[in-house]
N, C-alpha and C. Protein backbone atom coordinates (compact mmCIF):
# COMPACT_ATOMS: atom_id res chain seq x y z
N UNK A 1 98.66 92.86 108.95
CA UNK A 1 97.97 91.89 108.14
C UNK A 1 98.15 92.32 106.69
N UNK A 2 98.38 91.10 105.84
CA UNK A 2 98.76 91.54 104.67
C UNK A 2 97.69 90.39 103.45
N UNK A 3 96.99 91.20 102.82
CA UNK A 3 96.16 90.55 102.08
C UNK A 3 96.89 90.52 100.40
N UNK A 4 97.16 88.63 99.73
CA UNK A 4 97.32 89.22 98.84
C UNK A 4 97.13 88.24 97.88
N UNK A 5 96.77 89.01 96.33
CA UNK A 5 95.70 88.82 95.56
C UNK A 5 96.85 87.91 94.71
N UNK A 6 96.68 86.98 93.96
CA UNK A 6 97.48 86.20 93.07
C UNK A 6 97.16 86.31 91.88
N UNK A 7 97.45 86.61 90.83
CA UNK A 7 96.52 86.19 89.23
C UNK A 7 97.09 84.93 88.62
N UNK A 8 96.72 83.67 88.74
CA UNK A 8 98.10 82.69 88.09
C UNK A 8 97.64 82.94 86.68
N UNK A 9 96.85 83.70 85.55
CA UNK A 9 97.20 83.90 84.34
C UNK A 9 98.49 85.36 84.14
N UNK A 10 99.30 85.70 85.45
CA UNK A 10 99.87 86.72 84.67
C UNK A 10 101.33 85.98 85.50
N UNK A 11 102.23 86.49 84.85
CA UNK A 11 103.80 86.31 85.61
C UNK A 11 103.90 87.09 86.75
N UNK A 12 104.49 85.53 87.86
CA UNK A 12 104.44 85.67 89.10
C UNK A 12 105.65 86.17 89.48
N UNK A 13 105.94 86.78 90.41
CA UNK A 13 107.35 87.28 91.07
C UNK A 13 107.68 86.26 92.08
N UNK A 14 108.77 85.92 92.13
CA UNK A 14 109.40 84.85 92.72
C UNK A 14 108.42 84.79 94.27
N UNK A 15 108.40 85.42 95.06
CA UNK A 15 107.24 85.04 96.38
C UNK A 15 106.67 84.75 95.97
N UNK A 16 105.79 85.16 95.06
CA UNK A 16 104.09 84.53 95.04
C UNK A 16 104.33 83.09 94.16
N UNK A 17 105.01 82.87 93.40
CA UNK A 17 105.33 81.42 92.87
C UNK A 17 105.72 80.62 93.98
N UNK A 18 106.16 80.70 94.65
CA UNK A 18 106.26 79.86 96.41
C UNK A 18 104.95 79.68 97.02
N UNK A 19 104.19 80.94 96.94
CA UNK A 19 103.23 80.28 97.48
C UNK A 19 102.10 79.28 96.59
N UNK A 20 101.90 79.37 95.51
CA UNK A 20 101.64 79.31 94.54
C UNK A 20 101.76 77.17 94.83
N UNK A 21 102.94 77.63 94.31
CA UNK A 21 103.67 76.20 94.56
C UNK A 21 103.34 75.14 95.54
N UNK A 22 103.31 75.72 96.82
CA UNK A 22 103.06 75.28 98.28
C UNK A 22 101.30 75.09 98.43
N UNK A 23 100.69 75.98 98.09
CA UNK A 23 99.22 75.87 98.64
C UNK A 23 98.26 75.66 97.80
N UNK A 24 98.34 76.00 95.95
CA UNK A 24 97.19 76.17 94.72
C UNK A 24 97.26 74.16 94.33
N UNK A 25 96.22 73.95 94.70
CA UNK A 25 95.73 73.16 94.14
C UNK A 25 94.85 72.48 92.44
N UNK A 26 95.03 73.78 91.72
CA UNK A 26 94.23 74.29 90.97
C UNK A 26 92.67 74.81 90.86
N UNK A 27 92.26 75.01 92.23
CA UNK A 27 91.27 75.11 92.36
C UNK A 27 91.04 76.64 92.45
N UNK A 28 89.80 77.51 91.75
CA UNK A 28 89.44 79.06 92.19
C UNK A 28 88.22 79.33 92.14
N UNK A 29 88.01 79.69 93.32
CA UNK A 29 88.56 80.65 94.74
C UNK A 29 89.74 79.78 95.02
N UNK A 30 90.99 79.85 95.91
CA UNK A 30 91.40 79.04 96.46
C UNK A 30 92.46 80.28 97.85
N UNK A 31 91.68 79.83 99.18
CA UNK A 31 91.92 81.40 99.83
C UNK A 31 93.19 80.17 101.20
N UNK A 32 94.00 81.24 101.60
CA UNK A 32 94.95 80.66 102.86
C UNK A 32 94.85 81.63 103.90
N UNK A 33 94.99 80.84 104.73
CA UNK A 33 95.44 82.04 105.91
C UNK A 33 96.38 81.87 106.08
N UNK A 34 97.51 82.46 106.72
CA UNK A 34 98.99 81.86 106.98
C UNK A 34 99.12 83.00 108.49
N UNK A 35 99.61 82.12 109.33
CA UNK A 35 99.77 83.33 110.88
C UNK A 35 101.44 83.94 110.35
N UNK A 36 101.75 84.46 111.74
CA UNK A 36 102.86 85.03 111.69
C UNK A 36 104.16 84.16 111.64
N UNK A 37 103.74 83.07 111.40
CA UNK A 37 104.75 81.74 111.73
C UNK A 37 104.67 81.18 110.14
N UNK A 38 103.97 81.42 109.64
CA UNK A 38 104.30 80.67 108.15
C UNK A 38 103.42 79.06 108.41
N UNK A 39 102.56 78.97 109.38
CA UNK A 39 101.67 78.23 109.27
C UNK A 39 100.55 78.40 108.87
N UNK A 40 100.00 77.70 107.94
CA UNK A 40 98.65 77.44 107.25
C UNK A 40 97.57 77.52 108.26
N UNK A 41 96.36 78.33 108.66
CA UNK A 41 95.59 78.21 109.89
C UNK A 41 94.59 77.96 109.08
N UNK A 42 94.39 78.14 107.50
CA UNK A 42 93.29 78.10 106.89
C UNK A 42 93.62 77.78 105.37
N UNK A 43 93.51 76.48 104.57
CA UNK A 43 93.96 76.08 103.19
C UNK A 43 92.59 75.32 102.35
N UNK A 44 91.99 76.04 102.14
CA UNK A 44 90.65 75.50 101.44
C UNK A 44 90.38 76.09 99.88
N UNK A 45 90.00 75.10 98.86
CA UNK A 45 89.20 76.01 97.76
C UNK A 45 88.00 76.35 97.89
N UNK A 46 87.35 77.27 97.60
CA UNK A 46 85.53 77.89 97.15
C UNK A 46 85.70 78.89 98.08
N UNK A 47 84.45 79.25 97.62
CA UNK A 47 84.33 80.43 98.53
C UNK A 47 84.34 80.82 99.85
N UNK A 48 84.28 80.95 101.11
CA UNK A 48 84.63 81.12 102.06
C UNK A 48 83.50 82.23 103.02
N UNK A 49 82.51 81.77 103.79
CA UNK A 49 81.68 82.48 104.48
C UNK A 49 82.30 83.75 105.22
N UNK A 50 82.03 84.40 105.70
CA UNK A 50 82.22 85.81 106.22
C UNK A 50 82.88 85.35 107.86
N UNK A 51 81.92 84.51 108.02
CA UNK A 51 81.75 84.40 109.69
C UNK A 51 83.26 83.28 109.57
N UNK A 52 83.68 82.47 109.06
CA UNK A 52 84.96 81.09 108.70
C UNK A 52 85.77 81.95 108.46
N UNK A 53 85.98 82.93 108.04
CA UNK A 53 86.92 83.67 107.66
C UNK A 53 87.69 84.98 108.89
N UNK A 54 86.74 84.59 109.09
CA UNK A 54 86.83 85.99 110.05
C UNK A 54 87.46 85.45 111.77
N UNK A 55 87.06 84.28 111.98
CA UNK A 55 87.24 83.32 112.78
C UNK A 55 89.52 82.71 112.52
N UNK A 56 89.37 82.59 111.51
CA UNK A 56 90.75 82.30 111.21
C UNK A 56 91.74 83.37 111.21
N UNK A 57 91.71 84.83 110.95
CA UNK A 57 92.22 85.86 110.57
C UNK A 57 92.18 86.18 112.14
N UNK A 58 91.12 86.50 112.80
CA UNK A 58 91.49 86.90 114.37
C UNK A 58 92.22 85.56 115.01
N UNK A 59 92.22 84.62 114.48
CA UNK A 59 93.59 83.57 115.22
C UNK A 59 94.91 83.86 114.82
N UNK A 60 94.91 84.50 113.78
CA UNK A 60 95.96 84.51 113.00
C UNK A 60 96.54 85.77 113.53
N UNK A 61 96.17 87.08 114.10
CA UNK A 61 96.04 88.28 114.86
C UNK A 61 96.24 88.28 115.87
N UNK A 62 96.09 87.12 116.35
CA UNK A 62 96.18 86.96 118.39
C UNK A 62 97.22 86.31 118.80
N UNK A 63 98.07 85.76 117.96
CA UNK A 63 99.15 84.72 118.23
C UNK A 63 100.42 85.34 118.24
């Protein structure tokens, strides 16, 4: 599992501008889950409860 942090006020390195591209709505918080497949299991802005989060990441772990 790979957690990772974006800053869009600093220059992005070509991956994170893909994702960037693909999932930021302009909205922050703005959190994804992505499984091992490069599917979205989780694409929402705000903040994100403990228990919703945690729920998506063990799907994302089991597949």
């Amino acid at each position: 599992m790979n957690f990772v942090i974006i800053d869009t006020d600093q220059k992005l390195p070509e991956g994170q501008k893909a994702v960037v591209q693909k999932y930021f709505r302009g909205y922050i918080p703005h959190v994804v889950v992505i499984d091992r497949f490069g599917k979205a299991l989780y694409d929402d802005a705000g903040e994100v409860e403990e228990s919703i989060i945690a729920k998506y990441l063990d799907k994302a772990l089991s597949k």
